[in-house]
N, C-alpha and C. Protein backbone atom coordinates (compact mmCIF):
# COMPACT_ATOMS: atom_id res chain seq x y z
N UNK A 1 13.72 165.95 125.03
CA UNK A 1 14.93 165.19 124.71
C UNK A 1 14.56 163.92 123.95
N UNK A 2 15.29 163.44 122.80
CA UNK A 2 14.89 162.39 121.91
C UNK A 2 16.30 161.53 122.31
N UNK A 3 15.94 160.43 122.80
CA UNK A 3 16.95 159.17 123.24
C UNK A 3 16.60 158.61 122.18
N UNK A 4 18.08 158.12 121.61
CA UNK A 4 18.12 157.13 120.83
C UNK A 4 18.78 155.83 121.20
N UNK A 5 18.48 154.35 121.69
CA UNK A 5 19.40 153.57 121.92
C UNK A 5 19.70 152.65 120.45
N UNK A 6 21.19 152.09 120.36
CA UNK A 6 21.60 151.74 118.77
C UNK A 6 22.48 150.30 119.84
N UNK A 7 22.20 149.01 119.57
CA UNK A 7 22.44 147.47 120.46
C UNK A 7 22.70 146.96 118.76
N UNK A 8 23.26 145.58 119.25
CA UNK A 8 23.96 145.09 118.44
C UNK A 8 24.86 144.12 118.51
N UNK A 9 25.47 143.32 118.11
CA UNK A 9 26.49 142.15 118.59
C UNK A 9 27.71 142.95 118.93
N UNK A 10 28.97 142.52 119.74
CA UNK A 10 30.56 143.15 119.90
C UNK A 10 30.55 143.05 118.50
N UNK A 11 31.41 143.98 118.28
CA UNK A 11 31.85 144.29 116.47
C UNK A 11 31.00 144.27 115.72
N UNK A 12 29.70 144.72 115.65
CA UNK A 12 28.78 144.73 114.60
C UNK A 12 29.01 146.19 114.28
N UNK A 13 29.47 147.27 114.62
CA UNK A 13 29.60 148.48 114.01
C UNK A 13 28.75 149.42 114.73
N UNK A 14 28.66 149.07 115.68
CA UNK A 14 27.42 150.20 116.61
C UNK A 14 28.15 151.44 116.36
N UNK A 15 29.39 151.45 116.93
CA UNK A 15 29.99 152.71 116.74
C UNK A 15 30.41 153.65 115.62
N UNK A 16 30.68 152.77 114.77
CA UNK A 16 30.41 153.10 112.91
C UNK A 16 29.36 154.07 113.04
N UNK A 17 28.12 153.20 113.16
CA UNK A 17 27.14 153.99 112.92
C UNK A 17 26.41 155.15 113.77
N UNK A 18 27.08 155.28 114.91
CA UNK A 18 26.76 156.15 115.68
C UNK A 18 27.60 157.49 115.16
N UNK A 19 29.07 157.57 114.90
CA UNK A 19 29.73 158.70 114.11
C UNK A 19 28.73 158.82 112.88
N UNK A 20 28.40 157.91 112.13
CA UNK A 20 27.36 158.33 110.65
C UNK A 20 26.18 159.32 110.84
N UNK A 21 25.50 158.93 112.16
CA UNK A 21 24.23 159.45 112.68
C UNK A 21 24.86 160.99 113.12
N UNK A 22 26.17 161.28 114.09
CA UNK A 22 25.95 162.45 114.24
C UNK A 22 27.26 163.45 113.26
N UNK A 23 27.80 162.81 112.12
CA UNK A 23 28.28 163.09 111.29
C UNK A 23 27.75 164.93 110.56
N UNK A 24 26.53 164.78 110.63
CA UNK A 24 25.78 166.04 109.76
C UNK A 24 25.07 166.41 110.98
N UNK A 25 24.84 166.33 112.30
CA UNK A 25 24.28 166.89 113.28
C UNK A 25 24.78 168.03 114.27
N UNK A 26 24.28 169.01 114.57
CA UNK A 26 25.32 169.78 115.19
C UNK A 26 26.09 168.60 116.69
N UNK A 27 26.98 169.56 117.08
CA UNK A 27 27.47 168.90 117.97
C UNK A 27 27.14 168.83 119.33
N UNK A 28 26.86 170.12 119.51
CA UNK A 28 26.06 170.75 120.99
C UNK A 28 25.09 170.27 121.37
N UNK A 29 24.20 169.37 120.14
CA UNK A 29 22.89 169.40 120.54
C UNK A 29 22.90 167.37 120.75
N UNK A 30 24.05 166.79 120.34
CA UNK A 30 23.66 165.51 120.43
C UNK A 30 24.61 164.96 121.67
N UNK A 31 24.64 164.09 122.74
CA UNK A 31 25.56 163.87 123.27
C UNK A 31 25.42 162.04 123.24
N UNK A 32 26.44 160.90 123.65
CA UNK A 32 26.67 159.66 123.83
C UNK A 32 26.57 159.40 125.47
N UNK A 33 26.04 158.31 125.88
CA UNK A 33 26.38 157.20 126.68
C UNK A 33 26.76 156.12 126.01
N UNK A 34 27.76 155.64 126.57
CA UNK A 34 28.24 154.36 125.84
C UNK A 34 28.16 152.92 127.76
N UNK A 35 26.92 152.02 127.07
CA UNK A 35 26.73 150.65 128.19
C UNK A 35 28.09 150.74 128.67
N UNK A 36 29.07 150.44 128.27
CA UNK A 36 30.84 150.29 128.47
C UNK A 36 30.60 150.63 129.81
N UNK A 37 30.61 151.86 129.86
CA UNK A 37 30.79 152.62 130.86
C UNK A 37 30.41 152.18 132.18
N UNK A 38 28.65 151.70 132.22
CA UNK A 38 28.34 151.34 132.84
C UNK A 38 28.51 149.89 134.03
N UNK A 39 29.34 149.42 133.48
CA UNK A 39 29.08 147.91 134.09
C UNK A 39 29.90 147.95 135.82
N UNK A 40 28.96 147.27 136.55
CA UNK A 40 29.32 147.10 137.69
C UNK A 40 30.86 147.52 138.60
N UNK A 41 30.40 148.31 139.59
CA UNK A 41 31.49 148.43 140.72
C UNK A 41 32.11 147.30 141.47
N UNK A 42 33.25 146.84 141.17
CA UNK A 42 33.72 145.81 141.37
C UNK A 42 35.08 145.38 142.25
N UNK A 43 35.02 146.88 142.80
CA UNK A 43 36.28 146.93 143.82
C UNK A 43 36.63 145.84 145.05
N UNK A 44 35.60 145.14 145.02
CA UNK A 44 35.66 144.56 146.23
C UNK A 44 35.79 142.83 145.79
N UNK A 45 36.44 142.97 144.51
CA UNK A 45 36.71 141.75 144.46
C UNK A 45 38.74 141.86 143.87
N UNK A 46 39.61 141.15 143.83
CA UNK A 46 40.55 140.68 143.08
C UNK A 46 40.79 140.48 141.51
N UNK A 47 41.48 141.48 141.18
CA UNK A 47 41.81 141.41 139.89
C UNK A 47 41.67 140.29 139.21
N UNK A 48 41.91 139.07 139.73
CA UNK A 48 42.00 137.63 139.75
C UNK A 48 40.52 137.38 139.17
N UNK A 49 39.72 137.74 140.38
CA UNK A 49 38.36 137.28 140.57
C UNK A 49 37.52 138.06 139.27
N UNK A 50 38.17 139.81 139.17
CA UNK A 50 37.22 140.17 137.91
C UNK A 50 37.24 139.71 136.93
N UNK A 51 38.94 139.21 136.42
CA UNK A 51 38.81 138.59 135.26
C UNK A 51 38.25 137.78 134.87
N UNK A 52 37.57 136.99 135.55
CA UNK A 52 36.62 135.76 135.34
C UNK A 52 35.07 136.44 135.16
N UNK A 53 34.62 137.53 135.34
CA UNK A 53 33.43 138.33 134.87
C UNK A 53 33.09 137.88 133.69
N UNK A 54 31.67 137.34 133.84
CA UNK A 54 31.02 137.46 132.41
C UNK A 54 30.61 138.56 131.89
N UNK A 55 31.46 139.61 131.37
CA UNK A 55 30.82 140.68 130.98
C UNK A 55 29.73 141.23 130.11
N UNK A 56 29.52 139.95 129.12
CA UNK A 56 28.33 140.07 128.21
C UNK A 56 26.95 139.78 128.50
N UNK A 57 27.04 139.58 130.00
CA UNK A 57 25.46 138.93 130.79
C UNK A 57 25.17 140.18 131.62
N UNK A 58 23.76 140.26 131.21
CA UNK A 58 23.32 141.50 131.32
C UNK A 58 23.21 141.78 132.90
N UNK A 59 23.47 140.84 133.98
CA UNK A 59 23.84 141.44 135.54
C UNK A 59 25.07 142.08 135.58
N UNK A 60 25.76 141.62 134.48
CA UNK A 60 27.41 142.31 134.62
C UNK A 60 27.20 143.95 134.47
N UNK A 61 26.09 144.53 134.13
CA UNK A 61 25.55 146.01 134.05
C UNK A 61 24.81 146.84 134.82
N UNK A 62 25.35 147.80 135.37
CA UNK A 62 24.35 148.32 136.52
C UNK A 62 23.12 149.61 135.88
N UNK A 63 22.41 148.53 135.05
CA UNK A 63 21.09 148.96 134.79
C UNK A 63 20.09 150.55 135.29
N UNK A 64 19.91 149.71 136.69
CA UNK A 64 19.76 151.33 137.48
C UNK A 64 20.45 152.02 137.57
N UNK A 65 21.77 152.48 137.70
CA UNK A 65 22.40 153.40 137.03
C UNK A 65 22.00 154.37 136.29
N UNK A 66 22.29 153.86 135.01
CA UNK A 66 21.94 153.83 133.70
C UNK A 66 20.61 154.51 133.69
N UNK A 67 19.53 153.87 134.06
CA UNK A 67 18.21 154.51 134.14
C UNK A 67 18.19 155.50 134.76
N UNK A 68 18.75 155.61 136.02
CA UNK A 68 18.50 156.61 136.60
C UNK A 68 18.77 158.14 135.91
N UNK A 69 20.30 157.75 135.43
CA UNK A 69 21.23 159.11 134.82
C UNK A 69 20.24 159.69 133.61
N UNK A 70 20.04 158.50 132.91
CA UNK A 70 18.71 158.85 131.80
C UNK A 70 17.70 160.05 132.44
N UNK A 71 17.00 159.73 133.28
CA UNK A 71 16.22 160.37 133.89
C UNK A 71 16.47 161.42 134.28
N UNK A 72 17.35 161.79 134.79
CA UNK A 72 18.02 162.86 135.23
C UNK A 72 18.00 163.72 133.98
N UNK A 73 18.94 163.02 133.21
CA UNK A 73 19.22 163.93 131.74
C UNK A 73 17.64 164.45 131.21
N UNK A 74 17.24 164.11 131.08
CA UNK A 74 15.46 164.23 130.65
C UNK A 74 14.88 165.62 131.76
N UNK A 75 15.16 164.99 132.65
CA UNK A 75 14.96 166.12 133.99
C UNK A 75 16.02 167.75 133.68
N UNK A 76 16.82 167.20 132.95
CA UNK A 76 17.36 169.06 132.68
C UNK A 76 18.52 169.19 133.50
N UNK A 77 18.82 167.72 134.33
CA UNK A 77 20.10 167.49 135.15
C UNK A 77 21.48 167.41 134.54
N UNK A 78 22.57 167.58 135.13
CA UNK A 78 24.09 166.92 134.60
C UNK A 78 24.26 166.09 135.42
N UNK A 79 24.81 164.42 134.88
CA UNK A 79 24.80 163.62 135.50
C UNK A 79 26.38 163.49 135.60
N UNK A 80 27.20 162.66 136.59
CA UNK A 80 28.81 162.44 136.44
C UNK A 80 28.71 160.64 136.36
N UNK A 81 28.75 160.62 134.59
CA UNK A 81 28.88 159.29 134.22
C UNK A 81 30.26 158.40 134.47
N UNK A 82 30.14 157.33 135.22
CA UNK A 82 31.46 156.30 135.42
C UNK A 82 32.47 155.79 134.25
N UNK A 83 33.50 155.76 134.79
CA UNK A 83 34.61 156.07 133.76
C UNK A 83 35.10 154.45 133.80
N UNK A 84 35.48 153.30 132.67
CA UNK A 84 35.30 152.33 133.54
C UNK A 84 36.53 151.76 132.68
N UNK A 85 37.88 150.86 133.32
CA UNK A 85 38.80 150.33 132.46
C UNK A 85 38.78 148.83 132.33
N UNK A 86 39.18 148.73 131.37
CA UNK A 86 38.83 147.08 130.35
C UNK A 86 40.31 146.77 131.09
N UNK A 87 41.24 147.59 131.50
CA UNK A 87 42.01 146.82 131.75
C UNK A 87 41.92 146.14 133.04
N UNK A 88 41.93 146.86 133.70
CA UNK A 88 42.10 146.56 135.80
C UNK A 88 40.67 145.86 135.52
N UNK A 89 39.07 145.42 134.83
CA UNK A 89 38.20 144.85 135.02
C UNK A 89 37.68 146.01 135.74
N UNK A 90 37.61 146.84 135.94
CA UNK A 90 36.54 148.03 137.03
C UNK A 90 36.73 149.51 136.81
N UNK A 91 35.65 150.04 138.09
CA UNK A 91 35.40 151.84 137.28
C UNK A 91 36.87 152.31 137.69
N UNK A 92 36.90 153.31 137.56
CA UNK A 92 38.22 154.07 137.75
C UNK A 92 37.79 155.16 138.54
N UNK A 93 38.29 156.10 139.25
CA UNK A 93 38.04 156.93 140.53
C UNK A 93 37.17 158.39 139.23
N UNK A 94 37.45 158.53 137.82
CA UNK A 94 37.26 159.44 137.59
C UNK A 94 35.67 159.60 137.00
N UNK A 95 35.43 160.49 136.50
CA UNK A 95 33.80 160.60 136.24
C UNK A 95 33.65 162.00 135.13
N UNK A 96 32.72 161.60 134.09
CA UNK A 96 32.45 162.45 133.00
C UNK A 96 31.31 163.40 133.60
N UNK A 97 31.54 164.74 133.75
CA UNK A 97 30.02 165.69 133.57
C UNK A 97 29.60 165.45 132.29
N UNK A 98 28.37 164.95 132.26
CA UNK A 98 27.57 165.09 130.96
C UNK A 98 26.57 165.76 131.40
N UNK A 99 26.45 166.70 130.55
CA UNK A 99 24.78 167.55 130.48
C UNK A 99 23.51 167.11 129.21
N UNK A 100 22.58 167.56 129.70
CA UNK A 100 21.53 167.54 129.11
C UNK A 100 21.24 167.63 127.78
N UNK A 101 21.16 167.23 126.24
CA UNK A 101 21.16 167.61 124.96
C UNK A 101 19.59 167.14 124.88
N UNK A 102 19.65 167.80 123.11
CA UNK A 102 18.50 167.65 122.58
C UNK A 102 18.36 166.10 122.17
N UNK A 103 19.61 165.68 122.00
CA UNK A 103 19.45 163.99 121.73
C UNK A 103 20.72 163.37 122.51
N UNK A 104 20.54 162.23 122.89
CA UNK A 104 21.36 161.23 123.45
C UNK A 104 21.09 160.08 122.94
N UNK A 105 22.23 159.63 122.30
CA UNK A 105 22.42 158.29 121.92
C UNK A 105 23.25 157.63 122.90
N UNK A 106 22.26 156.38 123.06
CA UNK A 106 22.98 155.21 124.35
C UNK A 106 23.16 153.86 123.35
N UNK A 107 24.63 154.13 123.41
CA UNK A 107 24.72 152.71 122.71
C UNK A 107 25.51 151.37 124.00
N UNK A 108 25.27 150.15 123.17
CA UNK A 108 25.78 149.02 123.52
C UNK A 108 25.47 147.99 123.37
N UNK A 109 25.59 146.71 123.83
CA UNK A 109 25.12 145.28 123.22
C UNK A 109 24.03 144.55 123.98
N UNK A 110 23.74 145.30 125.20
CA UNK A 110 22.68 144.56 126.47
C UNK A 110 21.57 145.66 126.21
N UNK A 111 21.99 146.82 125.39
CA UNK A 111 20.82 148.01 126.20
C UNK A 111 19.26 147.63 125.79
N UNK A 112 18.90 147.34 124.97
CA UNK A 112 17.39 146.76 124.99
C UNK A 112 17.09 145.32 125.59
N UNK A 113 18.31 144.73 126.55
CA UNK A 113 17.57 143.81 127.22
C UNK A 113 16.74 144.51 128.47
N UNK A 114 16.76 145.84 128.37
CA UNK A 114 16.28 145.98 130.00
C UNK A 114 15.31 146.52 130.22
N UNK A 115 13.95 146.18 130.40
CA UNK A 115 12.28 146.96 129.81
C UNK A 115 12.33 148.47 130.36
N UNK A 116 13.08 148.71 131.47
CA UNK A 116 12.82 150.05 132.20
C UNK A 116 13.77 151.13 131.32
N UNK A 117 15.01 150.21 130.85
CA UNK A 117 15.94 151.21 129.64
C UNK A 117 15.03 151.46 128.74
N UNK A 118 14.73 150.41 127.86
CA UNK A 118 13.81 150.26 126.76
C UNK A 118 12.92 151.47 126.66
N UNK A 119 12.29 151.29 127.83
CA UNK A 119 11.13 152.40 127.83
C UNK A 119 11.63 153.85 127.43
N UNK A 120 12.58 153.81 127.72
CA UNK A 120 13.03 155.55 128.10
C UNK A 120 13.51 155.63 126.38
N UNK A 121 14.02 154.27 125.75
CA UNK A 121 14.12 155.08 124.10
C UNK A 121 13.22 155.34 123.22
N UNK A 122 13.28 156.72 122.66
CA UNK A 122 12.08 156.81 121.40
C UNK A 122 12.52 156.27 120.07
N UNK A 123 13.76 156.07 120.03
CA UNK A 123 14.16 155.04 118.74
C UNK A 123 15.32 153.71 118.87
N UNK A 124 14.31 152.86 118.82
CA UNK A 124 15.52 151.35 119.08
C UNK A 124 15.71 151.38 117.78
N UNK A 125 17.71 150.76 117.67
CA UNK A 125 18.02 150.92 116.66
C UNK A 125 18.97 149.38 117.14
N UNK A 126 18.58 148.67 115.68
CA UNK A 126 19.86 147.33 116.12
C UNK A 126 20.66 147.03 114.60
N UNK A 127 21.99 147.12 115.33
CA UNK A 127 23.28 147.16 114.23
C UNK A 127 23.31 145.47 113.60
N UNK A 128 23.14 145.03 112.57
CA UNK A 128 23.08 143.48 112.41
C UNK A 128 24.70 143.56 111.58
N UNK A 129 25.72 141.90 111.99
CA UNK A 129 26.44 142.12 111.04
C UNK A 129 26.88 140.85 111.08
N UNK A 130 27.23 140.18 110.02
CA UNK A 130 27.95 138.77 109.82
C UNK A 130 28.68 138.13 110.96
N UNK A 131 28.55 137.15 111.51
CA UNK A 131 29.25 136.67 112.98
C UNK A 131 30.76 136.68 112.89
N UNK A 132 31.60 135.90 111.92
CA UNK A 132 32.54 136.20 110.87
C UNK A 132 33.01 137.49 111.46
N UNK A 133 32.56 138.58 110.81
CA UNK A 133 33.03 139.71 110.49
C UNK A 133 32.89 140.11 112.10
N UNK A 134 32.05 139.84 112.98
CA UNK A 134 31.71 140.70 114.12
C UNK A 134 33.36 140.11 114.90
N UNK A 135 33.40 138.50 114.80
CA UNK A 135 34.87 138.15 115.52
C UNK A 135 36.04 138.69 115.02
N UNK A 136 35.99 139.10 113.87
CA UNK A 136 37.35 139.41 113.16
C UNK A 136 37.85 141.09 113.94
N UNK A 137 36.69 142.07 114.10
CA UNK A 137 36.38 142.80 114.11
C UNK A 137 36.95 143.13 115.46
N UNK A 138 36.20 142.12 116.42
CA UNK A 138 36.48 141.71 118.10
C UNK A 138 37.86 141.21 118.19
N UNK A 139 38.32 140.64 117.28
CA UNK A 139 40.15 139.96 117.59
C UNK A 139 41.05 141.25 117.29
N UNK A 140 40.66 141.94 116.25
CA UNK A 140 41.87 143.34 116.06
C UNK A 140 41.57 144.37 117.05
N UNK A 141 40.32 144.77 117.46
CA UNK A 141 39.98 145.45 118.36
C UNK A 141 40.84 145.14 120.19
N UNK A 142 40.40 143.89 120.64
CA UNK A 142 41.07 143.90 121.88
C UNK A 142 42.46 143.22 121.94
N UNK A 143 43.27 143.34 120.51
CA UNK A 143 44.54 142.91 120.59
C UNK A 143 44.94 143.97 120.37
N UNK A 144 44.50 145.13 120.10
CA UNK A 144 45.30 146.46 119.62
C UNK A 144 44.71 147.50 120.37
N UNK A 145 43.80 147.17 121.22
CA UNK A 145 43.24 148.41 122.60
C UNK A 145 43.26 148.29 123.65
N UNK A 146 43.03 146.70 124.21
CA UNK A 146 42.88 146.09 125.30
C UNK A 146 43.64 145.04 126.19
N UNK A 147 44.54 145.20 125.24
CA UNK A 147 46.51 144.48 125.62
C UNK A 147 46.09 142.68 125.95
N UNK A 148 44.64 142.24 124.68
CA UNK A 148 44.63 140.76 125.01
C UNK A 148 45.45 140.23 124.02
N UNK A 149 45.54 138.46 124.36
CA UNK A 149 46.44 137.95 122.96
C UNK A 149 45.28 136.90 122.05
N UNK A 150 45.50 136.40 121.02
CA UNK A 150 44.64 135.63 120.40
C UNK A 150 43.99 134.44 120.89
N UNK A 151 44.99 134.16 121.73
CA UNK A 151 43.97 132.70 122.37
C UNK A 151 43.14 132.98 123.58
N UNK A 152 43.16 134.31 124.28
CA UNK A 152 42.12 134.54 125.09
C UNK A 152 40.93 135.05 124.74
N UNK A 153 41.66 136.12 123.20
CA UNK A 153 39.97 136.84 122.73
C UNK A 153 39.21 135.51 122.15
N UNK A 154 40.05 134.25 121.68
CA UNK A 154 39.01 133.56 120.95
C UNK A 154 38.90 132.46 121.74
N UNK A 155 39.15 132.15 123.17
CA UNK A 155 38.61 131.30 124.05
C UNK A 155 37.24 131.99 124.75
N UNK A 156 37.22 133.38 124.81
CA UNK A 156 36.29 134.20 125.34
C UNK A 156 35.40 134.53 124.55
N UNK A 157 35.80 134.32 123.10
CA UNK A 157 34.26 134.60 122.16
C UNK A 157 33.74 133.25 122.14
N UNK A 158 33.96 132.17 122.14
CA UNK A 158 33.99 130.60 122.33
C UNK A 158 32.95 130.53 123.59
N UNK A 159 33.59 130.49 124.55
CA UNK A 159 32.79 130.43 125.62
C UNK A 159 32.06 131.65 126.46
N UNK A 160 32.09 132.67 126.05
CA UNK A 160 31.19 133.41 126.51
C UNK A 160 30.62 134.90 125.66
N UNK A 161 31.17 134.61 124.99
CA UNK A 161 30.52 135.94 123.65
C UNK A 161 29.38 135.27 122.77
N UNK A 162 29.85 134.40 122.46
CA UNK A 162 29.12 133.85 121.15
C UNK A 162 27.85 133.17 122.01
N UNK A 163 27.64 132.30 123.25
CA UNK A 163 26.72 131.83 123.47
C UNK A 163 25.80 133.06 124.17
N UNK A 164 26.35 134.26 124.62
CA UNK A 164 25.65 135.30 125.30
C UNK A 164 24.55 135.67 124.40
N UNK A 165 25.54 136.05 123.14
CA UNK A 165 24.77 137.04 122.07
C UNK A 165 24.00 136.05 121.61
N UNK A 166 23.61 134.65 121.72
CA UNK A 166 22.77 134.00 121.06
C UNK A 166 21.39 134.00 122.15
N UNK A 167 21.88 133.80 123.55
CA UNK A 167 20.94 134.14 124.31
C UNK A 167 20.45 135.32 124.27
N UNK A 168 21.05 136.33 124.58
CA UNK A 168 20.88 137.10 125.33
C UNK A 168 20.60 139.11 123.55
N UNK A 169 21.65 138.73 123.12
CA UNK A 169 21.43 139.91 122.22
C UNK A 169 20.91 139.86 121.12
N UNK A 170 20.83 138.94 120.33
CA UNK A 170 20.47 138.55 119.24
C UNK A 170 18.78 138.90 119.32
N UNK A 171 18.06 137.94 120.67
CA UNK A 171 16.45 138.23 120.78
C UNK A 171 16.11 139.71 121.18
N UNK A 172 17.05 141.10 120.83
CA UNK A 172 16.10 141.98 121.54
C UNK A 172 16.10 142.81 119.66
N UNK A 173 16.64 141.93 118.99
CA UNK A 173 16.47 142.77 117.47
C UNK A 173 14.68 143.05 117.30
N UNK A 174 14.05 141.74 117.69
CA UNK A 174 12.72 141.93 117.93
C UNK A 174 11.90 143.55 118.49
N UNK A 175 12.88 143.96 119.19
CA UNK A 175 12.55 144.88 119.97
C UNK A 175 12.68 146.46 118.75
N UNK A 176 13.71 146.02 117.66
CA UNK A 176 14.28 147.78 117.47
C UNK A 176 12.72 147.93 116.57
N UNK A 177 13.17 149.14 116.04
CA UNK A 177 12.26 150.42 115.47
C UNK A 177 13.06 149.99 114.16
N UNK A 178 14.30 150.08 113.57
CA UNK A 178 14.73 149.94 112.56
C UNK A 178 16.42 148.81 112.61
N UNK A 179 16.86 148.40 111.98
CA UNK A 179 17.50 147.41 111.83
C UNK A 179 18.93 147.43 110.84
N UNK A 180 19.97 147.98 111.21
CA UNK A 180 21.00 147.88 110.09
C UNK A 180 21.82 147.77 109.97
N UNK A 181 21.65 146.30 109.15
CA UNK A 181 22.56 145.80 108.43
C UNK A 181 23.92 146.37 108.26
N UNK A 182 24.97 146.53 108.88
CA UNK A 182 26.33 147.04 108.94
C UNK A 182 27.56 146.43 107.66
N UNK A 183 26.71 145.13 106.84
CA UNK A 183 28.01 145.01 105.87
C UNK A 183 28.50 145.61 104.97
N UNK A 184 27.62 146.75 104.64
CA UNK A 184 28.04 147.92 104.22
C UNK A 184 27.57 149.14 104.39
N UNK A 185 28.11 150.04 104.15
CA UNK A 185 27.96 151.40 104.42
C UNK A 185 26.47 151.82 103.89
N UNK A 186 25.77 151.91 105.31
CA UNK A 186 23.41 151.69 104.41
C UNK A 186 23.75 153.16 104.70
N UNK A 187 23.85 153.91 104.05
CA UNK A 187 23.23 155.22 103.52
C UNK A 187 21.39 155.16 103.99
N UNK A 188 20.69 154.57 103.44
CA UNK A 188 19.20 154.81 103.77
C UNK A 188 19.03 154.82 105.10
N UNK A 189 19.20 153.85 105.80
CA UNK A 189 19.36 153.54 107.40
C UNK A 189 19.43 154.98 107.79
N UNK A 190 20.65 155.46 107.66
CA UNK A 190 21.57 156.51 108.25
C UNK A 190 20.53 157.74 107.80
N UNK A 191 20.17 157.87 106.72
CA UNK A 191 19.38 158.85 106.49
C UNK A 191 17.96 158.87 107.47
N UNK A 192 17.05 157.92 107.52
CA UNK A 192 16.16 157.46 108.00
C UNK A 192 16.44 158.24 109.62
N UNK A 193 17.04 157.29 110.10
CA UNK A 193 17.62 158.27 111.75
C UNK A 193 18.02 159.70 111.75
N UNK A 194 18.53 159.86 110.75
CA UNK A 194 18.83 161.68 110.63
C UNK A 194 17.52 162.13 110.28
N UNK A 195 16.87 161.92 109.91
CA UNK A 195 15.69 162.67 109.88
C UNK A 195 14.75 162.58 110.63
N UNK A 196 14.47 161.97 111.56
CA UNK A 196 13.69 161.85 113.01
C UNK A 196 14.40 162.14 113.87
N UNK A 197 15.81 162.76 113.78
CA UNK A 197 16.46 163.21 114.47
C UNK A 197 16.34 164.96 114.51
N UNK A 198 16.47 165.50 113.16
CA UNK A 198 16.46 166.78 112.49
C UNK A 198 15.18 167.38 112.57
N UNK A 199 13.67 166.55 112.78
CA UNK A 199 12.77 166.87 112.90
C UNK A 199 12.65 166.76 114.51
N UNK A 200 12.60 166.35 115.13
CA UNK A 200 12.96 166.81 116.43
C UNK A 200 13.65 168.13 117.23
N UNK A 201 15.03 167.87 116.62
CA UNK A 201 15.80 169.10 117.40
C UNK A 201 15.89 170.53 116.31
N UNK A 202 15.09 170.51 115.45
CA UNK A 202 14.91 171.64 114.54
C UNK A 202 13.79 172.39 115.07
């Protein structure tokens, strides 16, 4: 199994480029984790109380999890990945069977902060994109998916997006295998990953 993890700022286009990557790939053979999914069981607090979650700090993610299911998948297992809503702040009772592929792409914005994730990818991939463009990106997104209004998405990129990703996401670009640039459509990039992809599951 060839793991690919693809990190990146909110709105830098991770997901862009994850449809590009399996665009020309069969379908059967590639499957997604998306971090989203993952972040902490939180039932035992007040709607009240989740909303105040820093979600962009990498404890807000249940890591082991994550690793574990990896492992599993590698192991030839089906794992039942957590289903998780942006709205209520927590998982939801339901759960994805995912099985085993020839590739899995794990995307999200924490996933190479975590050395034991890290380890498990054979290709770090980090989405770079204008800060600008990443907020603009982040304001149409959770005003038109996530039922927020403008002065919360941009009190929340203010105080806790923008200083996260400076801590916290920005230093694991250090970490990728390849690097791309999302302000426009990189054809080479995209090629580059399809073909360490194609040579693999061929």
């Amino acid at each position: 199994m060839l793991i690919i993890g693809i990190a990146g700022g909110t709105g830098s286009g991770k997901t862009t480029v994850v449809h590009q990557i399996m665009n020309e790939l069969p379908q059967t053979e590639v499957g997604i984790i998306s971090q989203d999914s993952y972040y902490r069981d939180n039932s035992n607090l007040s709607f009240e109380e989740r909303a105040l979650i820093n979600f962009d700090h990498p404890r807000a993610i249940d890591f082991e999890l994550l690793v574990h299911h990896l492992q599993e998948l590698k192991a030839g297992n089906n794992i039942e990945q957590p289903v998780y809503s942006f709205v209520t702040h927590n998982r939801t009772e339901d759960t994805i069977i995912t099985h085993p592929r020839k590739v899995m792409i794990v995307e999200g914005i924490l996933i190479l902060t975590h050395p034991e994730l890290r380890n498990l990818f054979d290709v770090k991939i980090f989405v770079h994109a204008d800060s600008d463009e990443r907020l603009i990106r982040r304001l149409r997104r959770d005003i038109a998916e996530r039922g927020r209004d403008m002065d919360e998405v941009l009190n929340r990129y203010q105080t806790t997006l923008k200083p996260m990703h400076q801590q916290f996401i920005e230093p694991t670009k250090a970490f990728a295998d390849i690097i791309i640039p999302n302000d426009k459509y990189n054809t080479v990039a995209i090629d580059v990953v399809r073909a360490v992809i194609n040579q693999r599951i061929s």
